[in-house]
PDB file of N, CA and C in Angstrom:
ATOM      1  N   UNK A   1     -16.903  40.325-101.896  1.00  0.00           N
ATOM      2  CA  UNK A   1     -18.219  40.052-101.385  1.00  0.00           C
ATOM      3  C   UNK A   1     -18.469  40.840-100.088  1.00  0.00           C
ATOM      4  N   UNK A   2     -17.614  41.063 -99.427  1.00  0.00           N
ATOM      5  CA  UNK A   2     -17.616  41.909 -98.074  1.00  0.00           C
ATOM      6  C   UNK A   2     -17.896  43.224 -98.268  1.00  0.00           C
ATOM      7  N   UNK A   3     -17.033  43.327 -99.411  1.00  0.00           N
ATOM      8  CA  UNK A   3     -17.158  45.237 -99.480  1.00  0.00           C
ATOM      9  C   UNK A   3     -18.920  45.317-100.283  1.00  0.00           C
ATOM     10  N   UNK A   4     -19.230  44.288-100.749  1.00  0.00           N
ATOM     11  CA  UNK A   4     -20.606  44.493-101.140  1.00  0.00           C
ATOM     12  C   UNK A   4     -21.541  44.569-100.214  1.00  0.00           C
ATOM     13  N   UNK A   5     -21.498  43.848 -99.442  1.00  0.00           N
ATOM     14  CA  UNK A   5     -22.310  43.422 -98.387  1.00  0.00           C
ATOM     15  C   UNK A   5     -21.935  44.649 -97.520  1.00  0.00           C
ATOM     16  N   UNK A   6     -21.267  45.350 -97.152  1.00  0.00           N
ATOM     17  CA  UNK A   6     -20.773  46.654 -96.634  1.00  0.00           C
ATOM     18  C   UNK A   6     -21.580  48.117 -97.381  1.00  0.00           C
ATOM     19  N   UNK A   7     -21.524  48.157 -98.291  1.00  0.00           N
ATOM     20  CA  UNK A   7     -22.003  48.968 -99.588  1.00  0.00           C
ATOM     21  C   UNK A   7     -23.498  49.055 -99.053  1.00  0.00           C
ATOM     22  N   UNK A   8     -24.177  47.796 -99.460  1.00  0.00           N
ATOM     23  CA  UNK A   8     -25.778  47.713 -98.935  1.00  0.00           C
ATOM     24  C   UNK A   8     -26.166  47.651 -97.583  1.00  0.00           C
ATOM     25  N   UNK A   9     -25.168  47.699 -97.030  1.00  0.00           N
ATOM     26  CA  UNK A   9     -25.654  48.142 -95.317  1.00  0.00           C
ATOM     27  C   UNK A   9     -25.442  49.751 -95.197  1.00  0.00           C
ATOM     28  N   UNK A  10     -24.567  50.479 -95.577  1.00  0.00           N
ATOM     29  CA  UNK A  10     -24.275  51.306 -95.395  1.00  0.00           C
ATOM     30  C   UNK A  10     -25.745  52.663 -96.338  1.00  0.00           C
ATOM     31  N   UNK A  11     -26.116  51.261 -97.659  1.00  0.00           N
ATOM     32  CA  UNK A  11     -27.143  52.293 -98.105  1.00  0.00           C
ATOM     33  C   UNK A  11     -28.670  52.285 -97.688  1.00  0.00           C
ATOM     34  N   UNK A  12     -28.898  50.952 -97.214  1.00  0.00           N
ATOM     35  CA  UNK A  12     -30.262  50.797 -96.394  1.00  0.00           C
ATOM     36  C   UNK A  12     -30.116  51.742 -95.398  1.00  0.00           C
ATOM     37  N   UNK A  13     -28.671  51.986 -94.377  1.00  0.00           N
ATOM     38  CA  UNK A  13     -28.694  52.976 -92.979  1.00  0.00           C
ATOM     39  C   UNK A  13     -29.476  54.515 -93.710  1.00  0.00           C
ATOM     40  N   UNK A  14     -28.618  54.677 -94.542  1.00  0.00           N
ATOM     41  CA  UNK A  14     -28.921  56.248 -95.167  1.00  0.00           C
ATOM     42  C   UNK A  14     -30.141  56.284 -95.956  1.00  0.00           C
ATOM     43  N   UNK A  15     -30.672  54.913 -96.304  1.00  0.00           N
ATOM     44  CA  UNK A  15     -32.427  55.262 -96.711  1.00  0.00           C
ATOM     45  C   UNK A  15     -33.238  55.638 -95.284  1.00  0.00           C
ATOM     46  N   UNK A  16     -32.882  55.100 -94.228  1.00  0.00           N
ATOM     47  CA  UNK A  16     -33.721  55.191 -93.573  1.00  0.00           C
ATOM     48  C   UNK A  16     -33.511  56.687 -92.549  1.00  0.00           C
ATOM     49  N   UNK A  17     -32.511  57.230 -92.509  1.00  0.00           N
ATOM     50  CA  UNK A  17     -31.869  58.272 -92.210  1.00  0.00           C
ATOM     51  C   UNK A  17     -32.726  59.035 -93.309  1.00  0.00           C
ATOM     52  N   UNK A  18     -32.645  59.309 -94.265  1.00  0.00           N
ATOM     53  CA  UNK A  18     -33.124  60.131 -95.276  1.00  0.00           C
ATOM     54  C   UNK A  18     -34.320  60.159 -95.343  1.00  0.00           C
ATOM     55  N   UNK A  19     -35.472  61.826 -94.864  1.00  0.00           N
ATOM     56  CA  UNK A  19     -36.548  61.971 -94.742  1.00  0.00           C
ATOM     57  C   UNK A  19     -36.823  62.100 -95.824  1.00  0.00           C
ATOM     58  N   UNK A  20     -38.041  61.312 -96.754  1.00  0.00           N
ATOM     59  CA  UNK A  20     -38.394  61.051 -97.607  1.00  0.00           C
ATOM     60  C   UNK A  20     -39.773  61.899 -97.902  1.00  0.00           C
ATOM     61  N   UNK A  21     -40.307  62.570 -98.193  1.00  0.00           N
ATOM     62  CA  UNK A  21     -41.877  63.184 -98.390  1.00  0.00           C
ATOM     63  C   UNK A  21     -42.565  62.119 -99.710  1.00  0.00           C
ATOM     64  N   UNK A  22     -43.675  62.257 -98.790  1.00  0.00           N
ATOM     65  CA  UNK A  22     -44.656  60.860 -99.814  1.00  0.00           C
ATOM     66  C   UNK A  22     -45.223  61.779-100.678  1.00  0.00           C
ATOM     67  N   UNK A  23     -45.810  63.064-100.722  1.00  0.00           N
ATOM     68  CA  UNK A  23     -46.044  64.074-101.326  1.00  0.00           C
ATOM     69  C   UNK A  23     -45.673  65.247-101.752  1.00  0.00           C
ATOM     70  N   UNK A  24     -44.294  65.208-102.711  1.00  0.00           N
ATOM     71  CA  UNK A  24     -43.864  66.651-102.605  1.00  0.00           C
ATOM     72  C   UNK A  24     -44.685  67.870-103.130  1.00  0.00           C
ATOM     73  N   UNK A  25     -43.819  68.741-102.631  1.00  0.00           N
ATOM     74  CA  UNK A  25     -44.723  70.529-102.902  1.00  0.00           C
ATOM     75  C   UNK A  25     -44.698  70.820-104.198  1.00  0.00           C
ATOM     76  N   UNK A  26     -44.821  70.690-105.096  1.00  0.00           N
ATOM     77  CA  UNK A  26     -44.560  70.934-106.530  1.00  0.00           C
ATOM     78  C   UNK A  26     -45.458  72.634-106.724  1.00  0.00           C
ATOM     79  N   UNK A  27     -45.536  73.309-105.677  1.00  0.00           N
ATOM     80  CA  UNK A  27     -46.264  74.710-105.976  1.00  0.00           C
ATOM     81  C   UNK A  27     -45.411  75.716-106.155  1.00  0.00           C
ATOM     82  N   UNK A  28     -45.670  76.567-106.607  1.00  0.00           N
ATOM     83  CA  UNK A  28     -45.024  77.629-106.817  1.00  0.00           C
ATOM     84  C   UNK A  28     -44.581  78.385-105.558  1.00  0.00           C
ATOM     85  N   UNK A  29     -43.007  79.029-105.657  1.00  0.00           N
ATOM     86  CA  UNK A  29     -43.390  79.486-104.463  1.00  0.00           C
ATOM     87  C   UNK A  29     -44.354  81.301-104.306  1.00  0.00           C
ATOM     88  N   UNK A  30     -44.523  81.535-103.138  1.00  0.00           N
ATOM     89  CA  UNK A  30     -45.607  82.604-103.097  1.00  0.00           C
ATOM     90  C   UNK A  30     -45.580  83.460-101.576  1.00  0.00           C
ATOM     91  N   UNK A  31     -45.882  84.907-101.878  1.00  0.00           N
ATOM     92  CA  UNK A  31     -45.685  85.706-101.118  1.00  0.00           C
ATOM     93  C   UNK A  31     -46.927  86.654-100.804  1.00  0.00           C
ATOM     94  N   UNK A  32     -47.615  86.777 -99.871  1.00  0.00           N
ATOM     95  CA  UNK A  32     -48.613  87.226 -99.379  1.00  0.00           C
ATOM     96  C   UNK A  32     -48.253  88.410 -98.874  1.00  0.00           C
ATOM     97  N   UNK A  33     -48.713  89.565 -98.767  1.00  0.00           N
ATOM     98  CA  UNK A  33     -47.957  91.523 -98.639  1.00  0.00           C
ATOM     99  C   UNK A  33     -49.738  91.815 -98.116  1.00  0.00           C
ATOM    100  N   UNK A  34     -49.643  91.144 -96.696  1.00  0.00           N
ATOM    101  CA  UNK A  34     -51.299  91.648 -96.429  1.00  0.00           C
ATOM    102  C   UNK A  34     -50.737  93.624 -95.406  1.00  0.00           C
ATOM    103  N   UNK A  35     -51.868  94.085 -95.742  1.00  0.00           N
ATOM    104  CA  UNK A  35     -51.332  95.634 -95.217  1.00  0.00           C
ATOM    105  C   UNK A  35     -52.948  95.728 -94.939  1.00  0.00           C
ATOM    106  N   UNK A  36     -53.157  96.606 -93.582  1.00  0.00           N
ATOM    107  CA  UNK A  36     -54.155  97.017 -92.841  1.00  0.00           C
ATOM    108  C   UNK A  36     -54.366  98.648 -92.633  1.00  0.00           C
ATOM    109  N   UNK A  37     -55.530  99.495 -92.642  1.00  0.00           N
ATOM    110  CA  UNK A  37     -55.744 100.746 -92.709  1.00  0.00           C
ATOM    111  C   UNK A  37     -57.027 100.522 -92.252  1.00  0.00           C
ATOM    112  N   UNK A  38     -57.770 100.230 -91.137  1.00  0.00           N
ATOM    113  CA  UNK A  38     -58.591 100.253 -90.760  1.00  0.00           C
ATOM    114  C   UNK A  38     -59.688 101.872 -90.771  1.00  0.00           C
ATOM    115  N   UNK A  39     -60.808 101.622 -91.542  1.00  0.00           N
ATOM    116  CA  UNK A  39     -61.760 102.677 -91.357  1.00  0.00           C
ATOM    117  C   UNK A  39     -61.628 103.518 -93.408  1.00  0.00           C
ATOM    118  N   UNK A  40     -60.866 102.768 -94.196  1.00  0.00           N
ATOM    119  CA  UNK A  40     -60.183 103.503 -95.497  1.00  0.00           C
ATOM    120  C   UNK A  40     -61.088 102.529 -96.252  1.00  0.00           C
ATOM    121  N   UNK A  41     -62.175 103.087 -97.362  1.00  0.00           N
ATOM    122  CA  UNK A  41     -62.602 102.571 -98.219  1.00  0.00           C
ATOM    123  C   UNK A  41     -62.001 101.629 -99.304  1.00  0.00           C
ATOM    124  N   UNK A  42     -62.393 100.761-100.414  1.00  0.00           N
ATOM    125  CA  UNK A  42     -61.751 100.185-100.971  1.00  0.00           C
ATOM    126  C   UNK A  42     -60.740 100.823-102.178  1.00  0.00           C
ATOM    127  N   UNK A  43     -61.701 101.627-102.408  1.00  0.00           N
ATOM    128  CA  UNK A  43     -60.929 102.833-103.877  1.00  0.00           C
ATOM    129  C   UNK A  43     -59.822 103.686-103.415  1.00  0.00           C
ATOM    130  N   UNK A  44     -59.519 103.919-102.015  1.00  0.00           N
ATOM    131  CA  UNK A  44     -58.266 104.448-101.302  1.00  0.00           C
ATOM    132  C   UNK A  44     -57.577 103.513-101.145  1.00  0.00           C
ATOM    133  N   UNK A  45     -57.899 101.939-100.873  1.00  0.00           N
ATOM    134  CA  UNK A  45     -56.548 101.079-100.295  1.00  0.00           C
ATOM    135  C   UNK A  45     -56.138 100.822-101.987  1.00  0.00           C
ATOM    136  N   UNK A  46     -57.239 101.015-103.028  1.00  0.00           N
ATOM    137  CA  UNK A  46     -56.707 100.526-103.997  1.00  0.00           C
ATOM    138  C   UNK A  46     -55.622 101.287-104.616  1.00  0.00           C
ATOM    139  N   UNK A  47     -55.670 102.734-104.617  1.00  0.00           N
ATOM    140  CA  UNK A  47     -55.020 103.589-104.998  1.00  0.00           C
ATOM    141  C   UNK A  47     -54.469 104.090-104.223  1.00  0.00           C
ATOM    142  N   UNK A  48     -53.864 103.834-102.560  1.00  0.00           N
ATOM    143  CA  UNK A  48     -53.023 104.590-102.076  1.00  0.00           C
ATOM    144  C   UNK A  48     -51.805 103.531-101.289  1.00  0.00           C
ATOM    145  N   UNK A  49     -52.485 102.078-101.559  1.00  0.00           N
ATOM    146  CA  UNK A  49     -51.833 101.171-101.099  1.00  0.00           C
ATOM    147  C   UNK A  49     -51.428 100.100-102.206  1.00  0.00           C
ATOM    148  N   UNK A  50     -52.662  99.329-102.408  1.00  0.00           N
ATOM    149  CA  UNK A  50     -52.429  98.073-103.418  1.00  0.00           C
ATOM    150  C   UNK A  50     -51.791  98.804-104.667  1.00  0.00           C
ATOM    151  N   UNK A  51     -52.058  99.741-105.042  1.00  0.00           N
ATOM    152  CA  UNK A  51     -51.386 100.064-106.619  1.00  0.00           C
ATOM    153  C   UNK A  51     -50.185 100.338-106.347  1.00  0.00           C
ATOM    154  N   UNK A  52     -49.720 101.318-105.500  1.00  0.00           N
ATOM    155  CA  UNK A  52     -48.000 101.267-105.310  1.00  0.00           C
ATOM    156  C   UNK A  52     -47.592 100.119-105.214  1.00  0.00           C
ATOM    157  N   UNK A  53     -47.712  99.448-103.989  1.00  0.00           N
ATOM    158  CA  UNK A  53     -47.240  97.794-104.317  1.00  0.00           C
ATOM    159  C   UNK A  53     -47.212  97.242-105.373  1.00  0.00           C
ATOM    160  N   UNK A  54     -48.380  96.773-106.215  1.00  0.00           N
ATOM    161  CA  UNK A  54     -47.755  95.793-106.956  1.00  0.00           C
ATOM    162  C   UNK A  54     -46.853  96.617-107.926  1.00  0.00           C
ATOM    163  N   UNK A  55     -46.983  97.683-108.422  1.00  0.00           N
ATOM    164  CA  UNK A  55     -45.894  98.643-109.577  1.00  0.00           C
ATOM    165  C   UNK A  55     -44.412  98.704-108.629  1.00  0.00           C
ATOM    166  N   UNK A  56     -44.524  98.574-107.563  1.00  0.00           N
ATOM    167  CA  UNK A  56     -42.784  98.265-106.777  1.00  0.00           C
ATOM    168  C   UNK A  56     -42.548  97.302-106.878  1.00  0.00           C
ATOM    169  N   UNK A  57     -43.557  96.210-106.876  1.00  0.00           N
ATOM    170  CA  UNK A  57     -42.808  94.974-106.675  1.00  0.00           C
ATOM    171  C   UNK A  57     -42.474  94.599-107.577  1.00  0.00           C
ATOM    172  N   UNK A  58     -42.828  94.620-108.930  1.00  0.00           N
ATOM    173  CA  UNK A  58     -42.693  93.617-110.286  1.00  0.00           C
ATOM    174  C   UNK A  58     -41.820  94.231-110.561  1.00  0.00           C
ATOM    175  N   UNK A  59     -40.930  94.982-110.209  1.00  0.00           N
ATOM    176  CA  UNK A  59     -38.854  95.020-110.003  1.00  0.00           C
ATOM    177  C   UNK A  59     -38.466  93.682-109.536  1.00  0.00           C
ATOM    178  N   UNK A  60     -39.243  93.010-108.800  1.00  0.00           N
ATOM    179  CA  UNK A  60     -38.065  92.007-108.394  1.00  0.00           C
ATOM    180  C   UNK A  60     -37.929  90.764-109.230  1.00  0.00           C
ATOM    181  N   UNK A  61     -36.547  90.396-109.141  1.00  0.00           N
ATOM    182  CA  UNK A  61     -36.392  89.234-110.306  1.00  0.00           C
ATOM    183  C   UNK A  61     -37.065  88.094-109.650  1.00  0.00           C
ATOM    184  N   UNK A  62     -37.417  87.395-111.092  1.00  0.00           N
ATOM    185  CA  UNK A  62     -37.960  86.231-111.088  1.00  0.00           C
ATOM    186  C   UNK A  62     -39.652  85.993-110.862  1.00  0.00           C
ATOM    187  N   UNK A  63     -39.860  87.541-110.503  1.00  0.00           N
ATOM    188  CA  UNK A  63     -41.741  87.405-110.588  1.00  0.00           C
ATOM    189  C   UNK A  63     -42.189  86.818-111.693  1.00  0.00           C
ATOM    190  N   UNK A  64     -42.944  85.846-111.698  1.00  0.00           N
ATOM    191  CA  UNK A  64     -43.976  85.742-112.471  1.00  0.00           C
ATOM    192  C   UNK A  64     -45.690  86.073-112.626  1.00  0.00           C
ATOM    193  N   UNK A  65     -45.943  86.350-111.797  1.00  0.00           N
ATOM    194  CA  UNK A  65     -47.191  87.055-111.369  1.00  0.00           C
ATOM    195  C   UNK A  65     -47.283  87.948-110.348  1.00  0.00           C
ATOM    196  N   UNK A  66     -48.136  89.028-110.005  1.00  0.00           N
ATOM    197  CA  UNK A  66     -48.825  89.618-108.935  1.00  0.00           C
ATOM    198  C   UNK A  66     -50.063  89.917-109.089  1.00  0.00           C
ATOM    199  N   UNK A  67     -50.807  89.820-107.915  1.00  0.00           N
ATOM    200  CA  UNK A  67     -52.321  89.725-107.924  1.00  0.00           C
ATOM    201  C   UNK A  67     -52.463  91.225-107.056  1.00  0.00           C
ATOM    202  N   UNK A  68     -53.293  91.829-106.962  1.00  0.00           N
ATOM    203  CA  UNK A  68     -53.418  92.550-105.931  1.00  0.00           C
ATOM    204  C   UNK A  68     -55.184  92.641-105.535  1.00  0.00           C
ATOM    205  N   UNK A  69     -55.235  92.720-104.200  1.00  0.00           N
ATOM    206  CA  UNK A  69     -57.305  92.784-103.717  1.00  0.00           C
ATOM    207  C   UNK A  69     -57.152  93.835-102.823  1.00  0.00           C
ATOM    208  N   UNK A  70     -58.217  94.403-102.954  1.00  0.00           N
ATOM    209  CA  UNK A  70     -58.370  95.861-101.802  1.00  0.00           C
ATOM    210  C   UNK A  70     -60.415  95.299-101.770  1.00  0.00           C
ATOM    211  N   UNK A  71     -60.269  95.795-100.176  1.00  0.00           N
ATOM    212  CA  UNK A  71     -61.214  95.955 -99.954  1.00  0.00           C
ATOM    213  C   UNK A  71     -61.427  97.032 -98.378  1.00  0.00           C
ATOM    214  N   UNK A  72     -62.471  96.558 -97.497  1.00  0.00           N
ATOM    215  CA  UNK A  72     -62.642  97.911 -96.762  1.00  0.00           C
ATOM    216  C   UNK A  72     -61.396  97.645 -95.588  1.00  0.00           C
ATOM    217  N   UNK A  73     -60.820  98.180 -96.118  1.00  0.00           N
ATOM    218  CA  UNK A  73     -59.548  98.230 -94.618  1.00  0.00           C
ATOM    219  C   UNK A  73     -58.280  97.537 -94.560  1.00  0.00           C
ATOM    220  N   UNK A  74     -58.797  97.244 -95.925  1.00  0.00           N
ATOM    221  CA  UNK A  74     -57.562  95.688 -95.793  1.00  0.00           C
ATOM    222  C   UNK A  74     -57.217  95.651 -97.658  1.00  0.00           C
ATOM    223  N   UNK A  75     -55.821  95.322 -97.665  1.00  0.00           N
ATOM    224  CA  UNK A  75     -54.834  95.107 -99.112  1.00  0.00           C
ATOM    225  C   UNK A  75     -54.368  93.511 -98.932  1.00  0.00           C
ATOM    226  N   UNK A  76     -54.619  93.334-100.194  1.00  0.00           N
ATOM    227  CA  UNK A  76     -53.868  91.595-100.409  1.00  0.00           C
ATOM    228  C   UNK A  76     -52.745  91.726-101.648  1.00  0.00           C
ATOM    229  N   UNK A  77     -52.009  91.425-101.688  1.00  0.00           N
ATOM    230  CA  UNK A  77     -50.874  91.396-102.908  1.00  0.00           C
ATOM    231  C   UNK A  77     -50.190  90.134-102.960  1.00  0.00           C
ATOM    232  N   UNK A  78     -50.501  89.023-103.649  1.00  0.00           N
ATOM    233  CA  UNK A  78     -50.318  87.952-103.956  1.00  0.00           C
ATOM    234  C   UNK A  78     -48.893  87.925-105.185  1.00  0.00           C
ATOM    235  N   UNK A  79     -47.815  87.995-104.825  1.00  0.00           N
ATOM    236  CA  UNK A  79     -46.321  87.624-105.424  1.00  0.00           C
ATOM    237  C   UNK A  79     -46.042  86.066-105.764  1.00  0.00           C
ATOM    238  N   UNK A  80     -46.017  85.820-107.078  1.00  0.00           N
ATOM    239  CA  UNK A  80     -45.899  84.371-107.318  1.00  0.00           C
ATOM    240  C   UNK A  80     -44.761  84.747-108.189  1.00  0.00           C
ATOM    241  N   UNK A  81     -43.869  83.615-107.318  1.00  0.00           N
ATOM    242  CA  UNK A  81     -42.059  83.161-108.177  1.00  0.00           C
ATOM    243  C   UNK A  81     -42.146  82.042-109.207  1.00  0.00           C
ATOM    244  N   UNK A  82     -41.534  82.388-109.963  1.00  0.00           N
ATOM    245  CA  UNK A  82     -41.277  81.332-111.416  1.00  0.00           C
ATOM    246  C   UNK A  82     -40.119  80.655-110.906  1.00  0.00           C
ATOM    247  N   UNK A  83     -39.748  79.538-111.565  1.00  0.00           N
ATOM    248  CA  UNK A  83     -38.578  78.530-111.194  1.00  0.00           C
ATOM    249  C   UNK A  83     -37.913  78.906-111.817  1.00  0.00           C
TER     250      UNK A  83
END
């Protein structure tokens, strides 16, 4: 009876020790590749920036997606990991 009563003290200490999340992250994880060229139209970041990127990146294991956005000055490349 002691070692029981020992048992449930010892596991209430470590519930409350143990950070619990009321909401876990269940998202994918994800990688943002923002790149800047200030004054470069969109059809140059698309083709001198965003297109190399994403064709380098989808080498790496475990991609499951890449997105890529060009606009005036600015590249977005959105890398999403599969579990």
């Amino acid at each position: 009876m002691l070692l029981a009563a020992g048992l449930f003290a010892w596991g209430i200490f470590n519930i409350k020790k143990n950070p619990i999340d009321a909401i876990p992250d269940l998202s994918e994880n994800q990688v943002i590749v923002f790149t800047e060229w200030m004054g470069r139209g969109p059809q140059i970041m698309e083709d001198q920036v965003t297109y190399p990127l994403v064709s380098n990146l989808q080498g790496i294991p475990k991609v499951k997606n890449i997105r890529g956005t060009s606009m005036f000055g600015m590249s977005f490349v959105y890398v999403i990991f599969g579990r």
